[in-house]
PDB file of N, CA and C in Angstrom:
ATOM      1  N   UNK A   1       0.847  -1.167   0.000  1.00  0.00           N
ATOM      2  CA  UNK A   1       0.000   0.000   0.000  1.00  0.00           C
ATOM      3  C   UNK A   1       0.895   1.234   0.000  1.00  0.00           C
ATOM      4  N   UNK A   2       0.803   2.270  -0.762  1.00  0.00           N
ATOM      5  CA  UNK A   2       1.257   3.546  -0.892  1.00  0.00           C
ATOM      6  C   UNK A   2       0.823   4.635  -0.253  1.00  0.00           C
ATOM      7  N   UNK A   3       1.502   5.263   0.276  1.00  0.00           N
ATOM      8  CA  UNK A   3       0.844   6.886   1.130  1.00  0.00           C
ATOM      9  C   UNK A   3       1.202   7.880  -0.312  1.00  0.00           C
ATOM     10  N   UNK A   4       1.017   8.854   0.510  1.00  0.00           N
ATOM     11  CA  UNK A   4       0.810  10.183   0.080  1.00  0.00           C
ATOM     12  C   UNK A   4       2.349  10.559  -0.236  1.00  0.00           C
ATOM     13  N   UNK A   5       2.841  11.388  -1.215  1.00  0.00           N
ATOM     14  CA  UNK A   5       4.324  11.802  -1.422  1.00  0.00           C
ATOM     15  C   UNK A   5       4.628  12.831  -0.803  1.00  0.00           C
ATOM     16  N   UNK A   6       5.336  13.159  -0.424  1.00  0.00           N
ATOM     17  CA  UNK A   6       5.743  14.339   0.007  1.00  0.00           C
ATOM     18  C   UNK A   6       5.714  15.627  -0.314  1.00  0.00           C
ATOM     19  N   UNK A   7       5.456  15.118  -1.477  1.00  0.00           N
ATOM     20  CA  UNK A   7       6.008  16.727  -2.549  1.00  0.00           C
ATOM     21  C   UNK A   7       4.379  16.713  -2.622  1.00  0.00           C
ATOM     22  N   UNK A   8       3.552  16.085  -3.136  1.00  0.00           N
ATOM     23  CA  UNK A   8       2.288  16.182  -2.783  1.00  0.00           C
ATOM     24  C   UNK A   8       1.475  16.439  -1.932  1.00  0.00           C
ATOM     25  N   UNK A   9       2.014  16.266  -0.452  1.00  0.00           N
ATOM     26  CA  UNK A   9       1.594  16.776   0.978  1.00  0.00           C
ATOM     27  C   UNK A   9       1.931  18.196   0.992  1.00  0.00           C
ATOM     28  N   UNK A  10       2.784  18.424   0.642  1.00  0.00           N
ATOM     29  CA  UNK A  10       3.402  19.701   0.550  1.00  0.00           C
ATOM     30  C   UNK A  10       2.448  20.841  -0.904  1.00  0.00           C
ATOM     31  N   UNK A  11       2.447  20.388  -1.789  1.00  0.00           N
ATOM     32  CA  UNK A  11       1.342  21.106  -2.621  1.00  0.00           C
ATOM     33  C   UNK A  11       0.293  21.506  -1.997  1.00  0.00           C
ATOM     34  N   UNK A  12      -0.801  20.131  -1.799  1.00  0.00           N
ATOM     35  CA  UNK A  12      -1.840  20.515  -1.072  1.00  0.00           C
ATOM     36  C   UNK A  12      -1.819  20.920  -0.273  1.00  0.00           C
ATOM     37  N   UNK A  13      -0.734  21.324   1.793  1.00  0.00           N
ATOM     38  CA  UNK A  13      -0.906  22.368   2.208  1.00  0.00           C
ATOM     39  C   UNK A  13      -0.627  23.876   2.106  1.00  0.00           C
ATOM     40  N   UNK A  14       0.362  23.874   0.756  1.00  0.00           N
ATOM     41  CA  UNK A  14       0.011  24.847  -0.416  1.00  0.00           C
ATOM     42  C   UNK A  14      -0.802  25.598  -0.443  1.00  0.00           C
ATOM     43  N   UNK A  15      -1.778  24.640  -1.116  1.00  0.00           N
ATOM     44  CA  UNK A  15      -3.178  25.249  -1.748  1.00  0.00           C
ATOM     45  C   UNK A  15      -3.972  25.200  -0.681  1.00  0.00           C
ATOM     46  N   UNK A  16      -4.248  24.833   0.303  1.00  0.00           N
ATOM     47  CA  UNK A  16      -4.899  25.161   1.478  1.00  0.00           C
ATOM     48  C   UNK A  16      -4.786  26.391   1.931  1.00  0.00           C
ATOM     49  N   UNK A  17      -3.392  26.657   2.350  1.00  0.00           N
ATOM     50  CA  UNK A  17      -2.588  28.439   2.600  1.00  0.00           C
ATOM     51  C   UNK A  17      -3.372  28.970   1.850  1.00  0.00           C
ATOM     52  N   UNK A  18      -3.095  28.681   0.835  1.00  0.00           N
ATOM     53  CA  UNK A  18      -3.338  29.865  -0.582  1.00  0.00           C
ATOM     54  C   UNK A  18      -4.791  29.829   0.145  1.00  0.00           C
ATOM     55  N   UNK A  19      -6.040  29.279  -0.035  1.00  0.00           N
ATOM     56  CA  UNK A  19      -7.243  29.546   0.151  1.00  0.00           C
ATOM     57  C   UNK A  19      -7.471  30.097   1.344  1.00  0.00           C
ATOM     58  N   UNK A  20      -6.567  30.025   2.528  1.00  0.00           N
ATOM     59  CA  UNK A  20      -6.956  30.817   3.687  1.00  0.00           C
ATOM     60  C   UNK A  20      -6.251  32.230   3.585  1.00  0.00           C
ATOM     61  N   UNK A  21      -5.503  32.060   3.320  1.00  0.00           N
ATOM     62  CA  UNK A  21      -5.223  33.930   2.936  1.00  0.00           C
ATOM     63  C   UNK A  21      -5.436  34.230   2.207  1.00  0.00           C
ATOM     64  N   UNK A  22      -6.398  34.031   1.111  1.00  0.00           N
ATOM     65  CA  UNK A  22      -7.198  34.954   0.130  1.00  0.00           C
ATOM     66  C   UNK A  22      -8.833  34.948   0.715  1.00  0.00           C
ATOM     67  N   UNK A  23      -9.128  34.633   2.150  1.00  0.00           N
ATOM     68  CA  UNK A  23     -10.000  34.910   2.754  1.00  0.00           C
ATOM     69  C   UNK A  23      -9.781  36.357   3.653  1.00  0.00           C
ATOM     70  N   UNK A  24      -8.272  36.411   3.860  1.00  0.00           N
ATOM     71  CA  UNK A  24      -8.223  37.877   4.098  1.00  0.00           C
ATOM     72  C   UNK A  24      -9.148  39.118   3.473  1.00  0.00           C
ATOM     73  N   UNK A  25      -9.332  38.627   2.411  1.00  0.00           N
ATOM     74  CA  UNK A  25      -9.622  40.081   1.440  1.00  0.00           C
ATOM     75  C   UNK A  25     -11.205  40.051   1.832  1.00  0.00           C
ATOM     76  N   UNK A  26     -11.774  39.024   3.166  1.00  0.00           N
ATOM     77  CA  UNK A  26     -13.000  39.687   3.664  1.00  0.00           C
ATOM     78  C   UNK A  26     -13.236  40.550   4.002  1.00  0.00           C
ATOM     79  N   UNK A  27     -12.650  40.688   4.821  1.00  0.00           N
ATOM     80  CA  UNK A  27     -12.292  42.156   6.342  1.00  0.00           C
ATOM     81  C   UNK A  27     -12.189  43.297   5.641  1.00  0.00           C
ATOM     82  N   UNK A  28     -11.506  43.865   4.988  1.00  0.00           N
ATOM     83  CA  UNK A  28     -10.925  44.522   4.103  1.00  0.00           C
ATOM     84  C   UNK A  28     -12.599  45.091   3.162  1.00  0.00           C
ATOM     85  N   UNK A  29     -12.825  44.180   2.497  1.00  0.00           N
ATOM     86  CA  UNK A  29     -14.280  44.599   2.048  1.00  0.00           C
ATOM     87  C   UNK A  29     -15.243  45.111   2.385  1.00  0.00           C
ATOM     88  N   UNK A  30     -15.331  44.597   3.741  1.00  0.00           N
ATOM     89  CA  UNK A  30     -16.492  44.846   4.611  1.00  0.00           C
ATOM     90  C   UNK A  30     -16.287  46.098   5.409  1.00  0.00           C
ATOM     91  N   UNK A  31     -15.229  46.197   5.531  1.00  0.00           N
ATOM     92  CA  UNK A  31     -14.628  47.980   6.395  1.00  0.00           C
ATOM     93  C   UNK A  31     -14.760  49.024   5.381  1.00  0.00           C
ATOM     94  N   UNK A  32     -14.417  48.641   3.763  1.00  0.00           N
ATOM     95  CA  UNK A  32     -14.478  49.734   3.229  1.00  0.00           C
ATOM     96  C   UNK A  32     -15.819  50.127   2.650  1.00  0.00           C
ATOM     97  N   UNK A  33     -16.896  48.607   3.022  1.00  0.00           N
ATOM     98  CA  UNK A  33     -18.380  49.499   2.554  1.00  0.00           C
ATOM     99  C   UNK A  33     -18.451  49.801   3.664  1.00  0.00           C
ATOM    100  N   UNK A  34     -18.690  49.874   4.807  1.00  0.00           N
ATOM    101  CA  UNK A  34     -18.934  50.540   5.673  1.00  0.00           C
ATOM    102  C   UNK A  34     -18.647  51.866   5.701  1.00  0.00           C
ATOM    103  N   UNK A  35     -17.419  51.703   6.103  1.00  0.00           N
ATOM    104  CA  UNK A  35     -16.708  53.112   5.313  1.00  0.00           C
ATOM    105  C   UNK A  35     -17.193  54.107   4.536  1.00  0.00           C
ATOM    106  N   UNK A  36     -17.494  53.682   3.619  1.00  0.00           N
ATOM    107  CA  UNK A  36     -17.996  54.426   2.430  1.00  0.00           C
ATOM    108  C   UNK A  36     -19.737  55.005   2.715  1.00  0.00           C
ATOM    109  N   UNK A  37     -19.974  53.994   3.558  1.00  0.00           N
ATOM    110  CA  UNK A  37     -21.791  54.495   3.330  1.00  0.00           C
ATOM    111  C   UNK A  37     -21.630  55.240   4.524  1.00  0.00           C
ATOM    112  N   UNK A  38     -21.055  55.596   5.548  1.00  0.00           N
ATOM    113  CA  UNK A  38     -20.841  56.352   6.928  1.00  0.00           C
ATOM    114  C   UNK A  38     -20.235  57.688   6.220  1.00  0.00           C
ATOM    115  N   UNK A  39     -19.205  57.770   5.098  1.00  0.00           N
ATOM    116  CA  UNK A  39     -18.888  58.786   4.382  1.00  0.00           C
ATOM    117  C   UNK A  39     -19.716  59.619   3.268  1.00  0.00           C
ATOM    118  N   UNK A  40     -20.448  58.689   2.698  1.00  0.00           N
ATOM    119  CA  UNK A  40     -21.564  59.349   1.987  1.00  0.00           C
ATOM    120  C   UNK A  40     -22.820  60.016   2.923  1.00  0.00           C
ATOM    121  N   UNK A  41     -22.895  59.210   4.341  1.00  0.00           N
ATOM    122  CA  UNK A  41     -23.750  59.696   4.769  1.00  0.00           C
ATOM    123  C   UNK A  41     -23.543  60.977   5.221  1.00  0.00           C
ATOM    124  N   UNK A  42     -22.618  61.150   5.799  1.00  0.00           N
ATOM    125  CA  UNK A  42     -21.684  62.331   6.166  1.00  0.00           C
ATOM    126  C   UNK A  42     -21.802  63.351   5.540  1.00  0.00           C
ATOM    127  N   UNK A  43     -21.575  63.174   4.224  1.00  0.00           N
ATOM    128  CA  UNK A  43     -21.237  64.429   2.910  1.00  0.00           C
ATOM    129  C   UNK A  43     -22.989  64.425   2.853  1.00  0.00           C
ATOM    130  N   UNK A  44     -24.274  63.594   3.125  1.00  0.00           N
ATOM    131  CA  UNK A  44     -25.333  64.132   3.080  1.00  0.00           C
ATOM    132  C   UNK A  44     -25.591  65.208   4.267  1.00  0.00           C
ATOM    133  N   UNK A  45     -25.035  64.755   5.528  1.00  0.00           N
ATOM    134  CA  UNK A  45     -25.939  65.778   6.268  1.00  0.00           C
ATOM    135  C   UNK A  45     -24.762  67.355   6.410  1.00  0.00           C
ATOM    136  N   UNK A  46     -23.270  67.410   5.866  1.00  0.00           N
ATOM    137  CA  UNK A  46     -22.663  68.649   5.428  1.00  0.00           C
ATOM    138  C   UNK A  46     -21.822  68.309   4.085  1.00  0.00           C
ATOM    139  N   UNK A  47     -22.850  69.140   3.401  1.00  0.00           N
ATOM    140  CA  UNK A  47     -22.313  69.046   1.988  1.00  0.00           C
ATOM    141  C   UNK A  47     -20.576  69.697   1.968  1.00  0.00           C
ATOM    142  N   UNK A  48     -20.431  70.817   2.251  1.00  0.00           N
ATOM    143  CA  UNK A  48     -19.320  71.954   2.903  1.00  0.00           C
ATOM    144  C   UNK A  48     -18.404  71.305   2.985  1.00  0.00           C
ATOM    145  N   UNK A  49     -18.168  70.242   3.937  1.00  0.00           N
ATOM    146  CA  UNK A  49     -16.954  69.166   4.355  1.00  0.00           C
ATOM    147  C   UNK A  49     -16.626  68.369   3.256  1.00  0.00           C
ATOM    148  N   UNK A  50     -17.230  68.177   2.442  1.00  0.00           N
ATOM    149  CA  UNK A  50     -17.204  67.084   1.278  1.00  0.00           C
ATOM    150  C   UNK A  50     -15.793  66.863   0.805  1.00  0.00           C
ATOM    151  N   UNK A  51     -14.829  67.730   0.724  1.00  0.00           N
ATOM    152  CA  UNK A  51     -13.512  67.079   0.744  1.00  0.00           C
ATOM    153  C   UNK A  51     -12.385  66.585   1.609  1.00  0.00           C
ATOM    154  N   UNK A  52     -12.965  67.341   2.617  1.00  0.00           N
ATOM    155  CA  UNK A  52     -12.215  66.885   4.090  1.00  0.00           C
ATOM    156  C   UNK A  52     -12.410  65.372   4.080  1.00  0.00           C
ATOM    157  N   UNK A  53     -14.079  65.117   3.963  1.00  0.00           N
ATOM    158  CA  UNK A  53     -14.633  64.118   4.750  1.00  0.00           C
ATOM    159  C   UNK A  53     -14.455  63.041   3.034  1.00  0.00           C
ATOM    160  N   UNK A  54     -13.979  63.288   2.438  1.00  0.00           N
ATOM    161  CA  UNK A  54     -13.219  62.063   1.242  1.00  0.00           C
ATOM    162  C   UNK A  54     -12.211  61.824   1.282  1.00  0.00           C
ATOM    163  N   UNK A  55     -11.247  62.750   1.473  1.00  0.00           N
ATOM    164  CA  UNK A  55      -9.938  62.368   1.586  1.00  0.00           C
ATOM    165  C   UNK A  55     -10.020  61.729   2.693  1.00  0.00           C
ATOM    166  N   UNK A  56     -10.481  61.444   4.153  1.00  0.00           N
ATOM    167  CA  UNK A  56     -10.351  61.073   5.094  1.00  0.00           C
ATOM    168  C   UNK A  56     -10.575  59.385   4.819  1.00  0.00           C
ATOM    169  N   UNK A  57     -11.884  59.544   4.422  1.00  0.00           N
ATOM    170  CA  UNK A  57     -12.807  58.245   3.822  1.00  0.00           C
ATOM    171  C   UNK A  57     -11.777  57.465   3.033  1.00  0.00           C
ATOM    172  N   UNK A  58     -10.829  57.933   2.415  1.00  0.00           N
ATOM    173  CA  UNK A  58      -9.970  57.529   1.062  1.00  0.00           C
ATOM    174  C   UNK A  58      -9.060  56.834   1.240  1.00  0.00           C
ATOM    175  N   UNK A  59      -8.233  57.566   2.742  1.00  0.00           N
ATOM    176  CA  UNK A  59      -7.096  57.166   3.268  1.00  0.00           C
ATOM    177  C   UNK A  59      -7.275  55.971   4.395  1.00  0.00           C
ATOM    178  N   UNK A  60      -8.239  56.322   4.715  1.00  0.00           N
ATOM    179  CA  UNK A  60      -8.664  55.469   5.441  1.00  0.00           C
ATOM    180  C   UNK A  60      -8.823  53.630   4.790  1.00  0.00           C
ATOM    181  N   UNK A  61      -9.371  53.933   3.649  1.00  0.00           N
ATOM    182  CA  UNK A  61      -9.985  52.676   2.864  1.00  0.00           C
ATOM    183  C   UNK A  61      -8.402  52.489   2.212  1.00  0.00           C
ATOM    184  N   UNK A  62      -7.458  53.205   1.693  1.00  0.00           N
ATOM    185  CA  UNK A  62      -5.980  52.462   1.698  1.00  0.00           C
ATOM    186  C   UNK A  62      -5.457  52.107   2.374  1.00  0.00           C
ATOM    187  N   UNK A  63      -5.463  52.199   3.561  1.00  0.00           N
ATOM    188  CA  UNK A  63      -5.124  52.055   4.940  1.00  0.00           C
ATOM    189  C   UNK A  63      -5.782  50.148   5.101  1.00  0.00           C
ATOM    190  N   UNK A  64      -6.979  50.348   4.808  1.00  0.00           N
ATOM    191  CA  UNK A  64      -7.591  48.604   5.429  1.00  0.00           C
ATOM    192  C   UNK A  64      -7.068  48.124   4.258  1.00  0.00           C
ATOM    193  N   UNK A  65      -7.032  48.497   2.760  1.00  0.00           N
ATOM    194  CA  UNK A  65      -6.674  47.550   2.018  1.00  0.00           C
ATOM    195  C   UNK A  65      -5.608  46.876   1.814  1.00  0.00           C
ATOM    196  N   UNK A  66      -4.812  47.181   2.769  1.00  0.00           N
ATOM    197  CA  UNK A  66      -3.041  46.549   2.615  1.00  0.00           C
ATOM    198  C   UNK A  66      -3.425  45.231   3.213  1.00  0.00           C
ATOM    199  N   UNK A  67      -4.344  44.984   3.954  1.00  0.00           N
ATOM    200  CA  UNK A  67      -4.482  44.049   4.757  1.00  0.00           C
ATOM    201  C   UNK A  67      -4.622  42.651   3.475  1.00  0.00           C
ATOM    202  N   UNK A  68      -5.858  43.104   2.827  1.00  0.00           N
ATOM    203  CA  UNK A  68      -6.279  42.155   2.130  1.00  0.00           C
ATOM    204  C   UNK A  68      -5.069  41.836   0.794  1.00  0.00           C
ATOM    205  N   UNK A  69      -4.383  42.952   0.675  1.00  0.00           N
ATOM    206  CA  UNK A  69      -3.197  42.659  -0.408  1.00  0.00           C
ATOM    207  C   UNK A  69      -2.417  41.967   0.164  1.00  0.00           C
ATOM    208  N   UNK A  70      -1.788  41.764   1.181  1.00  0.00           N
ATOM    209  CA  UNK A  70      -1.322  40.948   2.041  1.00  0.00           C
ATOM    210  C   UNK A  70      -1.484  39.373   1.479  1.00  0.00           C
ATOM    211  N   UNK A  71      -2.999  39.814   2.334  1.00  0.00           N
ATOM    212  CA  UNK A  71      -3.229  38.021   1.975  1.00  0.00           C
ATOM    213  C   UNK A  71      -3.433  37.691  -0.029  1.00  0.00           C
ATOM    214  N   UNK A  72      -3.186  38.312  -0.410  1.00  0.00           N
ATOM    215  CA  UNK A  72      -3.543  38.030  -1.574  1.00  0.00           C
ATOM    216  C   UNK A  72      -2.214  37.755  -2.170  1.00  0.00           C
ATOM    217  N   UNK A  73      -0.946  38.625  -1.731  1.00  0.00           N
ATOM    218  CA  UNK A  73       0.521  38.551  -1.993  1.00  0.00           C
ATOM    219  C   UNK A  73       1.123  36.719  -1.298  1.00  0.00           C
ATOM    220  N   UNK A  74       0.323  36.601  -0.182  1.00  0.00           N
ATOM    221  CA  UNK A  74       0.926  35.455   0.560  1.00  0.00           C
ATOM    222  C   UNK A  74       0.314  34.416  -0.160  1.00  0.00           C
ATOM    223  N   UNK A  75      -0.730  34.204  -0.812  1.00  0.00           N
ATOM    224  CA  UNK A  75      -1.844  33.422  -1.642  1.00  0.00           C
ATOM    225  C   UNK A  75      -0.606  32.910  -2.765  1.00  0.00           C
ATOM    226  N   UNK A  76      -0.357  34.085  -3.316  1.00  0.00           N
ATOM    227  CA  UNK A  76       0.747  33.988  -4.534  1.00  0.00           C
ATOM    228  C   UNK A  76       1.750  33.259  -4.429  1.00  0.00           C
ATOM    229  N   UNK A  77       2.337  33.787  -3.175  1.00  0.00           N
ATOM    230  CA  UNK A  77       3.586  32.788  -2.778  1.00  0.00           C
ATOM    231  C   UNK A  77       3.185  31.494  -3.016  1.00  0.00           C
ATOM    232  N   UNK A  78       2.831  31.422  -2.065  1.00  0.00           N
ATOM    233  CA  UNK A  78       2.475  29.917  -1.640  1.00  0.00           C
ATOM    234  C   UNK A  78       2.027  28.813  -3.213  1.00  0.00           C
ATOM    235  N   UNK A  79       1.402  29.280  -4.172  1.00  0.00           N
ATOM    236  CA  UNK A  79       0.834  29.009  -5.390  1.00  0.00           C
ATOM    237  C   UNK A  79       2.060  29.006  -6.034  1.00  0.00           C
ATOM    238  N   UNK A  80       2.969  29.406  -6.056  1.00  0.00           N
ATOM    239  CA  UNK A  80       3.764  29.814  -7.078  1.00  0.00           C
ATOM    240  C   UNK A  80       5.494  29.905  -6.881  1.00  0.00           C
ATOM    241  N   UNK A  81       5.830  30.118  -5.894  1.00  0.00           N
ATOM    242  CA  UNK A  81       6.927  29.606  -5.299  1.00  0.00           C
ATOM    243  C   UNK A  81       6.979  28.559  -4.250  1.00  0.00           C
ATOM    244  N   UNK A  82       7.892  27.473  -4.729  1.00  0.00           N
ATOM    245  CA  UNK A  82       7.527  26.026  -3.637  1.00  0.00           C
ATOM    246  C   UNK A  82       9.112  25.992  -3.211  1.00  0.00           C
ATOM    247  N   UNK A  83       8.988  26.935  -2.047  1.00  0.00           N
ATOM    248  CA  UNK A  83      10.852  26.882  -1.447  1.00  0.00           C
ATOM    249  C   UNK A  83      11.216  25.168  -1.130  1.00  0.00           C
ATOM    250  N   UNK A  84      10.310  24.682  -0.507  1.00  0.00           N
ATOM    251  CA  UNK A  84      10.500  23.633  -0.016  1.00  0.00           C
ATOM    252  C   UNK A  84      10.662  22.466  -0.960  1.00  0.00           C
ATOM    253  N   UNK A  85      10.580  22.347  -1.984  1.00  0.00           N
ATOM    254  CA  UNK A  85      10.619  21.217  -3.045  1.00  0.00           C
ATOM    255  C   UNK A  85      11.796  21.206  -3.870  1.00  0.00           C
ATOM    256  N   UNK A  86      12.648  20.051  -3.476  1.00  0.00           N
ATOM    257  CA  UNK A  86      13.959  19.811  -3.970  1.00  0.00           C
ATOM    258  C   UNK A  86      14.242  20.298  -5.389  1.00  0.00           C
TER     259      UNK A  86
END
C-alpha cells in the first residue's frame, strides 16, 4: 500500500494556505463598505466638508486595504513559489 508523497503533501498544504489567505480580502471589504456608506452619509448631512470628509474616507480605505493585499501577496507565494521542493 502507498501513502501520500511528500512533494504532494506539501502542494496541497500549499493550496490550502493559498485559500486561507485569500479569505483575508474579507475584512478589508467589509470595512471599506462601511466606510464608504458612513462617508456618503456624512457628505449628506454637510455638503461643505465634502472634501475633508473624502480624503479622510480615502485614506482610510488604503489604509484597510493593505491588509487584504497581504493576503492576496501570501496566496501567490504559496501558489507559485515552492521553497521547499527539492
Amino acid at each position: 500500500m502507498e501513502g501520500i508523497s511528500s512533494e504532494a503533501f506539501v502542494l496541497g498544504c500549499s493550496a490550502i494556505g493559498a485559500g486561507l489567505a485569500v479569505i483575508a480580502g474579507i475584512g478589508p471589504g467589509v470595512g471599506q463598505g462601511i466606510a464608504a456608506g458612513y462617508g456618503a452619509a456624512a457628505v449628506g448631512r454637510n455638503p461643505g466638508a465634502r472634501g475633508s470628509i473624502m480624503s479622510t474616507m480615502l485614506l482610510g480605505q488604503a489604509v484597510a486595504e493593505t491588509t487584504g493585499l497581504y493576503g492576496l501577496v501570501v496566496a501567490l507565494l504559496l501558489m507559485f513559489v515552492k521553497p521547499l521542493m527539492p
